[in-house]
Protein backbone atom coordinates (compact mmCIF):
# COMPACT_ATOMS: atom_id res chain seq x y z
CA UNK A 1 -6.56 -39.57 -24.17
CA UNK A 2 -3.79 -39.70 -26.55
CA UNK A 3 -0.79 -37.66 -25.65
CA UNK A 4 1.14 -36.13 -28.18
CA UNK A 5 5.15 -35.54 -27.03
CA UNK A 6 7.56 -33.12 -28.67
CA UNK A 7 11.06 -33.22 -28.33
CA UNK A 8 14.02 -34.05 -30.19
CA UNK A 9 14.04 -37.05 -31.82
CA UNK A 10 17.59 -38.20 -31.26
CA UNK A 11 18.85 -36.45 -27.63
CA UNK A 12 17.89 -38.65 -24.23
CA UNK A 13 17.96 -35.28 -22.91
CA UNK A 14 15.27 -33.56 -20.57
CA UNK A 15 12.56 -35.16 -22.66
CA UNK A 16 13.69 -38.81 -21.96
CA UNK A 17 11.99 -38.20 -18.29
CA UNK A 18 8.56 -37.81 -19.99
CA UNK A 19 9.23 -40.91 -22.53
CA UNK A 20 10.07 -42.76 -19.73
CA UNK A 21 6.81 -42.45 -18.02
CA UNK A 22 4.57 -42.74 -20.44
CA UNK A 23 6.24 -46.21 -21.99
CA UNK A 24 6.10 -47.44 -17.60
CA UNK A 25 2.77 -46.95 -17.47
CA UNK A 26 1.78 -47.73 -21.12
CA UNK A 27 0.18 -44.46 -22.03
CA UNK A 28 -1.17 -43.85 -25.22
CA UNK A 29 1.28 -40.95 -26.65
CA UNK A 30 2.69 -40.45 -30.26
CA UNK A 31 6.27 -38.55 -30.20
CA UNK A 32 5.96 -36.27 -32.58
CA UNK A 33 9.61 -35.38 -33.92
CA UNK A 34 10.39 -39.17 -34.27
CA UNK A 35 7.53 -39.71 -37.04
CA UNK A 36 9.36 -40.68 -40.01
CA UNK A 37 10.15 -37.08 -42.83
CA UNK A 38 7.41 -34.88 -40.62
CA UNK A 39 7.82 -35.37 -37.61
CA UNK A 40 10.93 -32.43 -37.35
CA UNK A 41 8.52 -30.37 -39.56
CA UNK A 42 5.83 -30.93 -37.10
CA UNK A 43 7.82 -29.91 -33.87
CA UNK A 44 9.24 -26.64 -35.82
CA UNK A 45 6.07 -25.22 -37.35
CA UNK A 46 3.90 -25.82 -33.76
CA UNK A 47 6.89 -24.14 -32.16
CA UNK A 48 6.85 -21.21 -34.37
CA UNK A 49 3.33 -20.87 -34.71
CA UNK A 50 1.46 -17.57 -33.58
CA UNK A 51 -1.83 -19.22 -33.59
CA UNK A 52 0.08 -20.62 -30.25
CA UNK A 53 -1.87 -18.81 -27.58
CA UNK A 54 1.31 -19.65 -25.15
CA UNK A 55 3.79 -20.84 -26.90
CA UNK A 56 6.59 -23.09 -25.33
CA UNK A 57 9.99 -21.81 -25.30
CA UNK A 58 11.76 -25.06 -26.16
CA UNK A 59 11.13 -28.86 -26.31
CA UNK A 60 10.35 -30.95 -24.56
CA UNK A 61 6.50 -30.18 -24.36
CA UNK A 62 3.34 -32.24 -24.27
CA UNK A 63 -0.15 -31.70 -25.66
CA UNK A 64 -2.86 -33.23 -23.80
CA UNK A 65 -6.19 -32.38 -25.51
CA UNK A 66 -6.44 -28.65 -25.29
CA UNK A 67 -3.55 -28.57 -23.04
CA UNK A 68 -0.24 -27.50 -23.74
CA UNK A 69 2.25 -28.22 -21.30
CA UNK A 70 6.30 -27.43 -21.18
CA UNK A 71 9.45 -27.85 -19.31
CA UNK A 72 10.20 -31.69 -17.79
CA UNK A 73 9.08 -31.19 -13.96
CA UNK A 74 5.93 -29.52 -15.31
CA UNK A 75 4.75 -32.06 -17.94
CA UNK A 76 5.55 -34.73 -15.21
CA UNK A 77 3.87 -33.03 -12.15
CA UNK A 78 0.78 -33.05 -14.74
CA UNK A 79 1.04 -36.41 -15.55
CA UNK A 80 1.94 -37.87 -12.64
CA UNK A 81 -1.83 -38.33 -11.12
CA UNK A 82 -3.08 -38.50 -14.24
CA UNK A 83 -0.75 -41.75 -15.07
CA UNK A 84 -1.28 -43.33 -11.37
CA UNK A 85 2.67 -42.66 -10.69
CA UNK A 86 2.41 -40.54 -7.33
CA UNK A 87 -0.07 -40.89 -4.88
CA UNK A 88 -3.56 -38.95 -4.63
CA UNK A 89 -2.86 -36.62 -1.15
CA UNK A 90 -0.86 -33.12 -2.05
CA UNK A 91 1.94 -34.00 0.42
CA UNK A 92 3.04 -36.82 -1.75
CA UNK A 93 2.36 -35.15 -4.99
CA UNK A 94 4.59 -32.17 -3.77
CA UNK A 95 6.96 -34.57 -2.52
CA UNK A 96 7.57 -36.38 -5.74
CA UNK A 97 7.16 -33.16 -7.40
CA UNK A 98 10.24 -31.64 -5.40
CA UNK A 99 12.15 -34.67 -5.98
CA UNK A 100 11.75 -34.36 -9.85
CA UNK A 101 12.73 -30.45 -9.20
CA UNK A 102 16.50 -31.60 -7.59
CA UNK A 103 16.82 -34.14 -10.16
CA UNK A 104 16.22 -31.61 -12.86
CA UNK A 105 18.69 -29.04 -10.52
CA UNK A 106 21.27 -32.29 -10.89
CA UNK A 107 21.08 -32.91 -14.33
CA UNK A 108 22.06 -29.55 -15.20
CA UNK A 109 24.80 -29.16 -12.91
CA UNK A 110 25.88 -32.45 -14.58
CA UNK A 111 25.71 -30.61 -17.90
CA UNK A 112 27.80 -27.51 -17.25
CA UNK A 113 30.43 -29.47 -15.57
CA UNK A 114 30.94 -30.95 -19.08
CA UNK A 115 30.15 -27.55 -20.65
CA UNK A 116 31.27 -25.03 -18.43
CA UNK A 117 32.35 -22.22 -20.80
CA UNK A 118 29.32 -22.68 -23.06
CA UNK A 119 26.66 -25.46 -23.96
CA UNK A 120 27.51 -24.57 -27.81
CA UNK A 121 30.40 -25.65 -27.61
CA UNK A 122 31.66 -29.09 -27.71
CA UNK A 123 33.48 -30.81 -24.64
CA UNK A 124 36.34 -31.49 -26.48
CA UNK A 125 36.60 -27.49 -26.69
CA UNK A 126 36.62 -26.87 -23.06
CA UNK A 127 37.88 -30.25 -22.11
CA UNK A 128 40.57 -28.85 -19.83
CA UNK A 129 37.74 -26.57 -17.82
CA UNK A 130 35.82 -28.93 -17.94
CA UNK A 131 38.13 -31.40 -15.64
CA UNK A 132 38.72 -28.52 -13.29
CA UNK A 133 34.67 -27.64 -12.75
CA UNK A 134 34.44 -31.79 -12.31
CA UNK A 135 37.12 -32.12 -9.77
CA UNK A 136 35.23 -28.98 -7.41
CA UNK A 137 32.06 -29.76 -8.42
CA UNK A 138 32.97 -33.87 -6.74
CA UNK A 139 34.90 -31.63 -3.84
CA UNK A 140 31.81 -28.81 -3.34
CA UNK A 141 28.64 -31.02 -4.17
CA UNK A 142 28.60 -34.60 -3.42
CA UNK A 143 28.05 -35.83 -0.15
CA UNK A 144 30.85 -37.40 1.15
CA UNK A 145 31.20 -41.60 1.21
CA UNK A 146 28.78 -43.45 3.04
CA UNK A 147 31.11 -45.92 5.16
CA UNK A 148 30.20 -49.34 4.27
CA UNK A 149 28.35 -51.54 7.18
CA UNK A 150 30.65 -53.09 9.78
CA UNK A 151 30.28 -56.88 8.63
CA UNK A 152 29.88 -59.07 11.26
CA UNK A 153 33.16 -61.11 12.23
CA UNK A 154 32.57 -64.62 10.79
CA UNK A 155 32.13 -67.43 13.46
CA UNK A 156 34.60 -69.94 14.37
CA UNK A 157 33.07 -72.38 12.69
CA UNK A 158 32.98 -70.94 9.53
CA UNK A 159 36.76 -69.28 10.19
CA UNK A 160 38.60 -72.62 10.80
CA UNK A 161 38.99 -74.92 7.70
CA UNK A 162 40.23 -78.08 9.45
């Protein structure tokens, strides 16, 4: 089957997580928005379509025969199996599938520390909230250090050069 990806053509955003599964396992997928003068055309007229049964709300989304599937976790949870990158038991598959959920939860806490007054606007705009949300979010969100391993003392041997 090929796959058929839309997303923005120039933003490793949300839909770089979906371009980066389908290149690892070398799916056969066109991305749509990148096709040279129609691909942008392409993306805009499916999205504003009302022939769309269930239309996505924003890029990225994937077409998969009749399927139409959107948001990253989603596309990925459906292509996951599909692609051979999480293993055939539920457990696992809801496993992985929660993992991709937190990253996606990270990601845009990421983003809103940079854009913390609005997403409009550009960092440079809210540069000085900005540094404040990054200095709590470091104090409120990351774990704290891992200590590094206690090295083992070198021998004698190796501690006298003589």
């Amino acid at each position: 089957m090929r796959y058929q990806l839309y997303y923005w053509p120039e933003i490793q955003g949300r839909g770089e997580f979906i371009r980066l599964a389908l290149e690892e396992t070398g799916a056969d997928y066109v991305d749509v928005a990148r096709l040279p003068k129609r691909g942008m055309t392409a993306m805009m007229r499916f999205l504003e379509s009302p022939a769309v049964k269930h239309p996505p709300f924003a890029p990225p989304f994937l077409k998969a025969g009749n399927a139409l599937i959107a948001q990253t976790a989603n596309i990925l949870f459906f292509l996951g199996p599909r692609l051979g990158l999480v293993p055939k038991d539920e457990a696992s598959r809801l496993w992985a599938h929660q993992l991709q959920l937190t990253i996606s939860d990270w990601v845009a806490e990421v983003h809103d520390t940079h854009h913390p007054i609005a997403g409009s606007l550009y960092y440079e705009e809210q540069k000085r909230e900005a540094k404040r949300r990054a200095v709590l979010d470091l104090l409120d969100r990351l774990p704290p250090p891992a200590k590094p391993p206690s090295s083992p003392r070198p021998s004698a041997a190796r501690r006298s050069r003589t």
